[in-house]
C-alpha atoms as a PDB file:
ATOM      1  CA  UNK A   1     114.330  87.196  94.845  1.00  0.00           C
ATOM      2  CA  UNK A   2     115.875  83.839  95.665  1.00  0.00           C
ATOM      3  CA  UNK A   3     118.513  83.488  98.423  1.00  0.00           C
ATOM      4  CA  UNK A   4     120.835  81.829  96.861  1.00  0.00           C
ATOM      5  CA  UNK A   5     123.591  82.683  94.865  1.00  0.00           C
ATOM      6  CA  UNK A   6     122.999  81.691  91.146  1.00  0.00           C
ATOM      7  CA  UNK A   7     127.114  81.244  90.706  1.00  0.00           C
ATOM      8  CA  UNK A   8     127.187  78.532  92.970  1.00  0.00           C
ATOM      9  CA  UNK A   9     126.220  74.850  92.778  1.00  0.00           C
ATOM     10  CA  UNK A  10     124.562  73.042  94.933  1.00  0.00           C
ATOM     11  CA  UNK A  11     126.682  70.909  97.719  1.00  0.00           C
ATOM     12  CA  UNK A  12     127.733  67.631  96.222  1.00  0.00           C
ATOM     13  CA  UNK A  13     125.945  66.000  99.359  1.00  0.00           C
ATOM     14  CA  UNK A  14     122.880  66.877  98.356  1.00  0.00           C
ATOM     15  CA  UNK A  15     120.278  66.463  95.950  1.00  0.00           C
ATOM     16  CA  UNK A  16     119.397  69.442  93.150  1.00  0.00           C
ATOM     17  CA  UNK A  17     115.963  68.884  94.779  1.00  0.00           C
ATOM     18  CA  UNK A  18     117.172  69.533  98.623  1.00  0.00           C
ATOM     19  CA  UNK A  19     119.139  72.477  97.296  1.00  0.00           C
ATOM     20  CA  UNK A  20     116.229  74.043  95.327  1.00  0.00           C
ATOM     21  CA  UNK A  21     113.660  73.405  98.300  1.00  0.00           C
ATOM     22  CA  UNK A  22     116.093  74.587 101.191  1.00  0.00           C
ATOM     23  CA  UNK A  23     116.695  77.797  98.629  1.00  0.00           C
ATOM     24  CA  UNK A  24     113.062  78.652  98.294  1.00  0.00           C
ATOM     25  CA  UNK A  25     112.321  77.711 102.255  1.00  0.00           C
ATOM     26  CA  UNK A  26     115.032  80.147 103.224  1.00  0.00           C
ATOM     27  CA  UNK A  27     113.423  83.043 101.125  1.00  0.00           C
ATOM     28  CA  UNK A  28     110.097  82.590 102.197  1.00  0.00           C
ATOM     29  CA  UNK A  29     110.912  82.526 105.956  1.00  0.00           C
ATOM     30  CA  UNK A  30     113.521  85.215 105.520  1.00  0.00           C
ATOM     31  CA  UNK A  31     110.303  87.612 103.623  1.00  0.00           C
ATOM     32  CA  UNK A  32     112.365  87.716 100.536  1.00  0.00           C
ATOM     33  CA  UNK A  33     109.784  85.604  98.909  1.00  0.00           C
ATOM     34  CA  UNK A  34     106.569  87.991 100.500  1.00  0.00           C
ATOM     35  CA  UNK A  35     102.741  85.900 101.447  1.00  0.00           C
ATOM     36  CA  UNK A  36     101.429  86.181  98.741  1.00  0.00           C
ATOM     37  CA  UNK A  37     103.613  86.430  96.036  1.00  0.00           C
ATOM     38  CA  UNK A  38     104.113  83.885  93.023  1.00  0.00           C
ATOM     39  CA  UNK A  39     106.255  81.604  92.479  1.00  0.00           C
ATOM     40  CA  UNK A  40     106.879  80.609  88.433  1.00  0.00           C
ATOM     41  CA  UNK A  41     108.546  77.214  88.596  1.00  0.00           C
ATOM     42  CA  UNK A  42     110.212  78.281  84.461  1.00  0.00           C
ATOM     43  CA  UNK A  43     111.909  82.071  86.469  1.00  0.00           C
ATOM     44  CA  UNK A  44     113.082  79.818  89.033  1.00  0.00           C
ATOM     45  CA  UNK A  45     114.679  77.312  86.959  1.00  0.00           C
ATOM     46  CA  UNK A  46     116.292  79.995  85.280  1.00  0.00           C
ATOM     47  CA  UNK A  47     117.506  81.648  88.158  1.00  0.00           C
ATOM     48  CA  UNK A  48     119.225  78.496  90.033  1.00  0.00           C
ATOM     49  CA  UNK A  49     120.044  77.483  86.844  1.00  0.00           C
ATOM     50  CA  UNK A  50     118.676  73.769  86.945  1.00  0.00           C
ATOM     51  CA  UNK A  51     115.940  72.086  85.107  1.00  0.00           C
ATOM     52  CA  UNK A  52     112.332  72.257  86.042  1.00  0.00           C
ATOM     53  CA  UNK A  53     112.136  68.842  87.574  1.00  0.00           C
ATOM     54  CA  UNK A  54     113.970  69.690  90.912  1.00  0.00           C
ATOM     55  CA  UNK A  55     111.512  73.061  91.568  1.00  0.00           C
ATOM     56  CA  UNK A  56     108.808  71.507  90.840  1.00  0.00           C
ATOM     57  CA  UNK A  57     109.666  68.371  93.758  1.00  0.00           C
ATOM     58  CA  UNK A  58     110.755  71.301  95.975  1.00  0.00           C
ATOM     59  CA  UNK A  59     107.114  72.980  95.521  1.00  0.00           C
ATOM     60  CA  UNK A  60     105.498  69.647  96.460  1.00  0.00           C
ATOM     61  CA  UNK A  61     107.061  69.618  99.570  1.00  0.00           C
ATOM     62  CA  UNK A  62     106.872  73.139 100.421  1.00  0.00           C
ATOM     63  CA  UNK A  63     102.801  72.546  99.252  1.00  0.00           C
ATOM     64  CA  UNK A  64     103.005  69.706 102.043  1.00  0.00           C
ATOM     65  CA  UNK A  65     104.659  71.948 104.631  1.00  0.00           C
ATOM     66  CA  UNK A  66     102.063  74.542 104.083  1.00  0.00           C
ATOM     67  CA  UNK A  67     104.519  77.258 103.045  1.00  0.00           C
ATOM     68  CA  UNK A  68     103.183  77.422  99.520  1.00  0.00           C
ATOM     69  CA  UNK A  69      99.585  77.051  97.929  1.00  0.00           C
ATOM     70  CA  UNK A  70      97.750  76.987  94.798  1.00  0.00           C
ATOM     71  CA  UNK A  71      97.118  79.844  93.141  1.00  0.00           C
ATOM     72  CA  UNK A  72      93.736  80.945  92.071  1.00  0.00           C
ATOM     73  CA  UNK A  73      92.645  79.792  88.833  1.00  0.00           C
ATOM     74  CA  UNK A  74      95.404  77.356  88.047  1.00  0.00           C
ATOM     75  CA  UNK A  75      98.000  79.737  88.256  1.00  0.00           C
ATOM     76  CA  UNK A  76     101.121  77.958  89.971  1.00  0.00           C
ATOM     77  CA  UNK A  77     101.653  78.449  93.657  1.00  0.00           C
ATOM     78  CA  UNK A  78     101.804  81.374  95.729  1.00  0.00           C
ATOM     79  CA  UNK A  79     103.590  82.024  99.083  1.00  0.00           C
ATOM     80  CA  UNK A  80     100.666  80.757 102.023  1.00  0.00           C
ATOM     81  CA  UNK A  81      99.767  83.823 104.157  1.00  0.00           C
ATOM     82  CA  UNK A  82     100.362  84.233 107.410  1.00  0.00           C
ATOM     83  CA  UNK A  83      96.442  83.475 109.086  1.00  0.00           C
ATOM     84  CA  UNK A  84      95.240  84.005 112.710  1.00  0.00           C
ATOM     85  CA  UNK A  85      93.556  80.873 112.556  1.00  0.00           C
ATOM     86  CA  UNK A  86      97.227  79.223 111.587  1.00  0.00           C
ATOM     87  CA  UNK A  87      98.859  81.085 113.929  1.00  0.00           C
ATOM     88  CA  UNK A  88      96.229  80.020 116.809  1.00  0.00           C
ATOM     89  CA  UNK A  89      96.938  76.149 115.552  1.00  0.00           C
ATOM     90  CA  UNK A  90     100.521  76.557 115.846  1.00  0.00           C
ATOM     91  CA  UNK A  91     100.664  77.870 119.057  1.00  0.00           C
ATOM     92  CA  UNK A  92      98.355  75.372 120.625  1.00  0.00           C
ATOM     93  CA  UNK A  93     100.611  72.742 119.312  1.00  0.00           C
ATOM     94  CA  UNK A  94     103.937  74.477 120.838  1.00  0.00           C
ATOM     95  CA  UNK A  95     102.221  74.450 123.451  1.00  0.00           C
ATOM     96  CA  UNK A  96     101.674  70.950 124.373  1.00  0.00           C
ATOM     97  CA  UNK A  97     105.067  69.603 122.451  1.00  0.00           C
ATOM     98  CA  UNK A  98     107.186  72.236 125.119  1.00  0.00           C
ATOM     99  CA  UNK A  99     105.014  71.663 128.067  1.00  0.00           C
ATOM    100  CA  UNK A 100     106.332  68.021 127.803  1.00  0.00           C
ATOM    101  CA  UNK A 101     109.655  69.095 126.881  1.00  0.00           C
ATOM    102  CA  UNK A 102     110.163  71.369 129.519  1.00  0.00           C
ATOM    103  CA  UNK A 103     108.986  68.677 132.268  1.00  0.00           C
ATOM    104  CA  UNK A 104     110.874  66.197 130.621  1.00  0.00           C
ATOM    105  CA  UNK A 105     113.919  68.500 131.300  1.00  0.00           C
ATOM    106  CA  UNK A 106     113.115  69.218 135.027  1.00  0.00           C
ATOM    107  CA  UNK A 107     112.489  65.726 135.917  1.00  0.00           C
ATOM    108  CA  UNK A 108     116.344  65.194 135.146  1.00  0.00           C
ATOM    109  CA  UNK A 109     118.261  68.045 134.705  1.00  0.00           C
ATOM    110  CA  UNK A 110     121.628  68.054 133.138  1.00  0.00           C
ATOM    111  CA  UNK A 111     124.145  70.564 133.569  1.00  0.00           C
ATOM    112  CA  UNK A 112     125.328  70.320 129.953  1.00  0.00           C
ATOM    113  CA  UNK A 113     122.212  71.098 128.747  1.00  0.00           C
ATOM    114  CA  UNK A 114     121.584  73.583 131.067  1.00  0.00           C
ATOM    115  CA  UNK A 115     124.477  75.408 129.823  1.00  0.00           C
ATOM    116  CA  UNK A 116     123.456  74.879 126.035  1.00  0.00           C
ATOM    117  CA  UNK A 117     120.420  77.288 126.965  1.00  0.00           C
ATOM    118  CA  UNK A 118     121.498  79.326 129.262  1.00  0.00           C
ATOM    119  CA  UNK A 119     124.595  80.343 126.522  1.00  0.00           C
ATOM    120  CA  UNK A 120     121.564  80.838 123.917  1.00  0.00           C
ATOM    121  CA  UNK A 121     119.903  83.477 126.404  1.00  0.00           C
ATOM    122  CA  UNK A 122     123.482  84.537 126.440  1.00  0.00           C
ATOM    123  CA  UNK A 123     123.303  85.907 123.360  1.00  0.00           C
ATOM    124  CA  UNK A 124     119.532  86.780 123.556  1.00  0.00           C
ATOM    125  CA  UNK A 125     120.716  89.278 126.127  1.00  0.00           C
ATOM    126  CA  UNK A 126     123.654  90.371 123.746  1.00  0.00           C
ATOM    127  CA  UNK A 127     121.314  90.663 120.729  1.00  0.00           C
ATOM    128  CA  UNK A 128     119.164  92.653 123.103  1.00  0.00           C
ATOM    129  CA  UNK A 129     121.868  94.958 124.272  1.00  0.00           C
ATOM    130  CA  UNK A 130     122.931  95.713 120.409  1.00  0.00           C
ATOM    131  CA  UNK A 131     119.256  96.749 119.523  1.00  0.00           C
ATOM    132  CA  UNK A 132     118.959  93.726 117.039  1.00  0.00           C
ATOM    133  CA  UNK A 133     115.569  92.518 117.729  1.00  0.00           C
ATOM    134  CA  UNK A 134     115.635  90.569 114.688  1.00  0.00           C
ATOM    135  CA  UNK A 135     118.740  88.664 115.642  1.00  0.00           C
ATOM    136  CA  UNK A 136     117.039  88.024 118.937  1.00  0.00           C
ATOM    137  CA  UNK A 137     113.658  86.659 117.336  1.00  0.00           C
ATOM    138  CA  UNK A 138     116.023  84.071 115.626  1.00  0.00           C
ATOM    139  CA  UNK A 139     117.847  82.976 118.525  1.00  0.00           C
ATOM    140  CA  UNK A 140     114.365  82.658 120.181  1.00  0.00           C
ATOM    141  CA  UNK A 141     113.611  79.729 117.952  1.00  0.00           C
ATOM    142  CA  UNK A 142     117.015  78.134 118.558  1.00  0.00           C
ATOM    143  CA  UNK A 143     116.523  78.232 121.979  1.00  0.00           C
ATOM    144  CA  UNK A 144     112.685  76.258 121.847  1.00  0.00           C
ATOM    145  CA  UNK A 145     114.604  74.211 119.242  1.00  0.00           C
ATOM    146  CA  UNK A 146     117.275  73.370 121.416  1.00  0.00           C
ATOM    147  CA  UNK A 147     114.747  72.577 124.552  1.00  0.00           C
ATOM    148  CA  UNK A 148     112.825  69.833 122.544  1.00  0.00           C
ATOM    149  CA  UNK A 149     116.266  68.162 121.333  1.00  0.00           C
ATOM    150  CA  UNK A 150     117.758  68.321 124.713  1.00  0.00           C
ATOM    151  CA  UNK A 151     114.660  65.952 125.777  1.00  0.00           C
ATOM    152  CA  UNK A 152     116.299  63.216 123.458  1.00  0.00           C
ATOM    153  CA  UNK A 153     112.955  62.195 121.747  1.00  0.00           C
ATOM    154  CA  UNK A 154     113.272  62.041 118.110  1.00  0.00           C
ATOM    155  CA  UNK A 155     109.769  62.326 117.280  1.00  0.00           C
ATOM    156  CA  UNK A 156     109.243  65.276 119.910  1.00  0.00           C
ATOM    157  CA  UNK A 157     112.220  66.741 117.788  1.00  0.00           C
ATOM    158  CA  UNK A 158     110.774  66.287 114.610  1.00  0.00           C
ATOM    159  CA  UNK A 159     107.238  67.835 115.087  1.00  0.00           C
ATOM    160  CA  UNK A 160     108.904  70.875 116.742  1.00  0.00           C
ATOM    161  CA  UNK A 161     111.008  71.067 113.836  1.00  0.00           C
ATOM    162  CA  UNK A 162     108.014  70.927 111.881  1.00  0.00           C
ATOM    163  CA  UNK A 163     106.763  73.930 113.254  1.00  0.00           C
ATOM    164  CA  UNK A 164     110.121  75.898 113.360  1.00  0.00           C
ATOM    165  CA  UNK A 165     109.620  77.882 109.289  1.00  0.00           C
ATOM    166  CA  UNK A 166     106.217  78.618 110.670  1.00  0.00           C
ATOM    167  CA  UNK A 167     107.277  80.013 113.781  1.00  0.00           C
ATOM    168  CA  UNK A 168     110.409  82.165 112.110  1.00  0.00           C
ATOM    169  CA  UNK A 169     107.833  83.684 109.894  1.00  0.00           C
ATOM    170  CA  UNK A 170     105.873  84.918 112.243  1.00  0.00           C
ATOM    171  CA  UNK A 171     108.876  86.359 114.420  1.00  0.00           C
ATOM    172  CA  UNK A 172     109.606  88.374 110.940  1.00  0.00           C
ATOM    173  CA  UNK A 173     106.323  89.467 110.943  1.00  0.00           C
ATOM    174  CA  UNK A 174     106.338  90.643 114.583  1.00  0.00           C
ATOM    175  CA  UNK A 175     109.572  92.502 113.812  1.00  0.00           C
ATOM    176  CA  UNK A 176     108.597  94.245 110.195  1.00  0.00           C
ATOM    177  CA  UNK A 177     105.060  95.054 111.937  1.00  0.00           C
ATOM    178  CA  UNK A 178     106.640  96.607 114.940  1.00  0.00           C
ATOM    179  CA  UNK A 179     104.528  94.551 116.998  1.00  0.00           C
ATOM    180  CA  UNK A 180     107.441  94.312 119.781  1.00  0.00           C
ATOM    181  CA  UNK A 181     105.858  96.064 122.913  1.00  0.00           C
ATOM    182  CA  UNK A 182     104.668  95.496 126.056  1.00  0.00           C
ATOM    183  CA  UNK A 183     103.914  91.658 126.968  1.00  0.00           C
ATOM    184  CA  UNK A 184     105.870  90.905 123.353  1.00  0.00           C
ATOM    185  CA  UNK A 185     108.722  93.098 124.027  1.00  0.00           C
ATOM    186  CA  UNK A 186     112.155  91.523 123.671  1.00  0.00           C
ATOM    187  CA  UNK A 187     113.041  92.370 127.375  1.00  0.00           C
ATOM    188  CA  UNK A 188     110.207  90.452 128.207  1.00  0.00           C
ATOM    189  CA  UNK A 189     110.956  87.732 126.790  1.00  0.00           C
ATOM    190  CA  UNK A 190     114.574  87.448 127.749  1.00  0.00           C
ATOM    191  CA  UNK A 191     112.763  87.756 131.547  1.00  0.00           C
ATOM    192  CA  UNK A 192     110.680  84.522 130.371  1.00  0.00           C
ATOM    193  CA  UNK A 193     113.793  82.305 129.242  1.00  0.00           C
ATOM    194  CA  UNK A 194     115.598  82.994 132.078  1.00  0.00           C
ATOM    195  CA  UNK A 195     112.726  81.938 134.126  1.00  0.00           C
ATOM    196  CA  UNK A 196     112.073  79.014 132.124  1.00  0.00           C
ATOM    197  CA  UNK A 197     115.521  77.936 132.175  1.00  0.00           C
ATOM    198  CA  UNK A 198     115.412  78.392 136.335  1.00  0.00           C
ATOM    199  CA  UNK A 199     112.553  76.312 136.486  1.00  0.00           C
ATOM    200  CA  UNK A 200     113.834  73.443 134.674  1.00  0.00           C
ATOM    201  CA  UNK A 201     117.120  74.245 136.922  1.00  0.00           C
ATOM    202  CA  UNK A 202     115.222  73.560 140.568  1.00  0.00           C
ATOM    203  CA  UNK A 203     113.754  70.727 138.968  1.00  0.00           C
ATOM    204  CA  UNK A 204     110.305  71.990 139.235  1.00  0.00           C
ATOM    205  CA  UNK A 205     108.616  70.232 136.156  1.00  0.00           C
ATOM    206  CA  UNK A 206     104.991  71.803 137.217  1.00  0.00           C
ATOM    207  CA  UNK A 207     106.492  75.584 137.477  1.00  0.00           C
ATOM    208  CA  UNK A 208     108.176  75.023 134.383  1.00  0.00           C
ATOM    209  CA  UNK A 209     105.310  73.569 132.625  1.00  0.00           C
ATOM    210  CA  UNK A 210     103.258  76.702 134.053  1.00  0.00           C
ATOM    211  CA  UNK A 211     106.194  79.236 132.650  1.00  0.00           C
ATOM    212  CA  UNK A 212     106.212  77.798 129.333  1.00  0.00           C
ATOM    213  CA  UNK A 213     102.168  78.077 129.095  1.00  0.00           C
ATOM    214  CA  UNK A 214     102.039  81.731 130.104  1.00  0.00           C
ATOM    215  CA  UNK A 215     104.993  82.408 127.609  1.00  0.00           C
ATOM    216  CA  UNK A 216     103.233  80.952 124.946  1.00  0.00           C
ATOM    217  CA  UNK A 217      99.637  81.106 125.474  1.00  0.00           C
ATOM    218  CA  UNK A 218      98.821  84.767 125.259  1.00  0.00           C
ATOM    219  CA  UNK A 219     100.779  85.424 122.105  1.00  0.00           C
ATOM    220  CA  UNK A 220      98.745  83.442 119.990  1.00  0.00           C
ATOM    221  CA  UNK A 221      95.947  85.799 120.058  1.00  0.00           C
ATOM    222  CA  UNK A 222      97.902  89.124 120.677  1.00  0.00           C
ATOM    223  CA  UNK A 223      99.776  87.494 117.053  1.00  0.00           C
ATOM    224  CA  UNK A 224      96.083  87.097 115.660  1.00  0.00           C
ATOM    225  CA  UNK A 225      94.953  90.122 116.448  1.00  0.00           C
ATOM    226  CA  UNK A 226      98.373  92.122 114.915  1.00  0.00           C
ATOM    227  CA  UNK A 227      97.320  90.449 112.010  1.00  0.00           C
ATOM    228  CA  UNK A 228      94.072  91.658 111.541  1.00  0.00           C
ATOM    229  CA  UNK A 229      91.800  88.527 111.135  1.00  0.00           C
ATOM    230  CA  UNK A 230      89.451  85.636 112.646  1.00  0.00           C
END
């Protein structure tokens, strides 16, 4: 099922192709649309109601994203699967585009933006208190959003954002797999935004740095492992 409802037309600021696209990215990082599952570009124009041209653009960029591929024999596109050996990738790179961030952040930092993250781990702690671990998961990618776009470089912005679908699907999969404990627990990793957020506080670009390394490099492979593959 598509999130979107099929009453409604698509805002007049944007493009039947934008509309169609941001429909089909929400479902697939929401799980609605499962890994694996097909997409028929005909159902789809008769769901949203609009002609094939604008879901098949939409599919070419999703293809280009990586959030759809072919399917076998010639069969339209299905929804990518989650892989360790993405998952490994994705991390590496979050690693190295926050690392920057976060020292970019210390070497200056601002008490505006400061309070932007500290009010996000705010309502981490809220989310955390109300047993919604899901809600917490997706204010765990505002807040790494909201690092890189406090450092005020665009292109640092837009490779983050890049990786942001990627990253809220695997946050869903955490959550539906019940791989929340221990090291990945959600108290945990309140305890590592707050110290993050400290770090770039005392203006301490190498502890921060350090912080945001241990918080993400160990989860790549715990991730890979919950998933069951090479």
């Amino acid at each position: 099922m598509i999130s979107a409802d099929e009453t409604l037309l698509p805002p007049s600021h944007k493009t039947l192709r934008d509309w169609v696209f941001e429909c089909l990215r929400t479902s697939i990082v929401s799980g609605d649309l499962a890994p694996g599952q097909r997409i028929v570009e005909a159902d789809l124009a008769k769901q949203l109601d609009v002609s094939k041209s604008p879901v098949r653009e939409a599919i070419l960029q999703l293809k280009q994203d990586g959030l759809v591929i072919d399917a076998p024999k010639g069969r339209g596109v299905v929804v990518a699967p989650l892989k360790p050996s993405d998952v490994r990738e994705i991390y590496s790179v979050r690693e190295a585009l926050e690392g920057l961030a976060v020292r970019v952040l210390a070497a200056d930092p601002r008490p505006d933006q400061l309070a932007t993250l500290r009010g996000i781990v705010d309502k981490m702690r809220q989310a955390l208190a109300d047993g919604d671990v899901r809600h917490q998961f997706e204010l765990d990618v505002e807040f790494h959003t909201s690092l890189c776009a406090a450092t005020g470089n665009r292109r640092l912005q837009d490779l983050f954002s890049s990786l942001r679908p990627d990253l809220q699907r695997i946050f869903l999969f955490l959550v539906n797999a019940g791989a929340t404990e221990g090291e990945d627990s959600p108290e945990r990793a309140l305890a590592e935004h707050e110290e993050l957020v400290q770090a770039i506080a005392d203006g301490d670009g190498d502890l921060a740095a350090a912080r945001m390394s241990s918080h993400t490099g160990g989860r790549s492979e715990r991730i890979a492992a919950a998933l069951g593959g090479h």
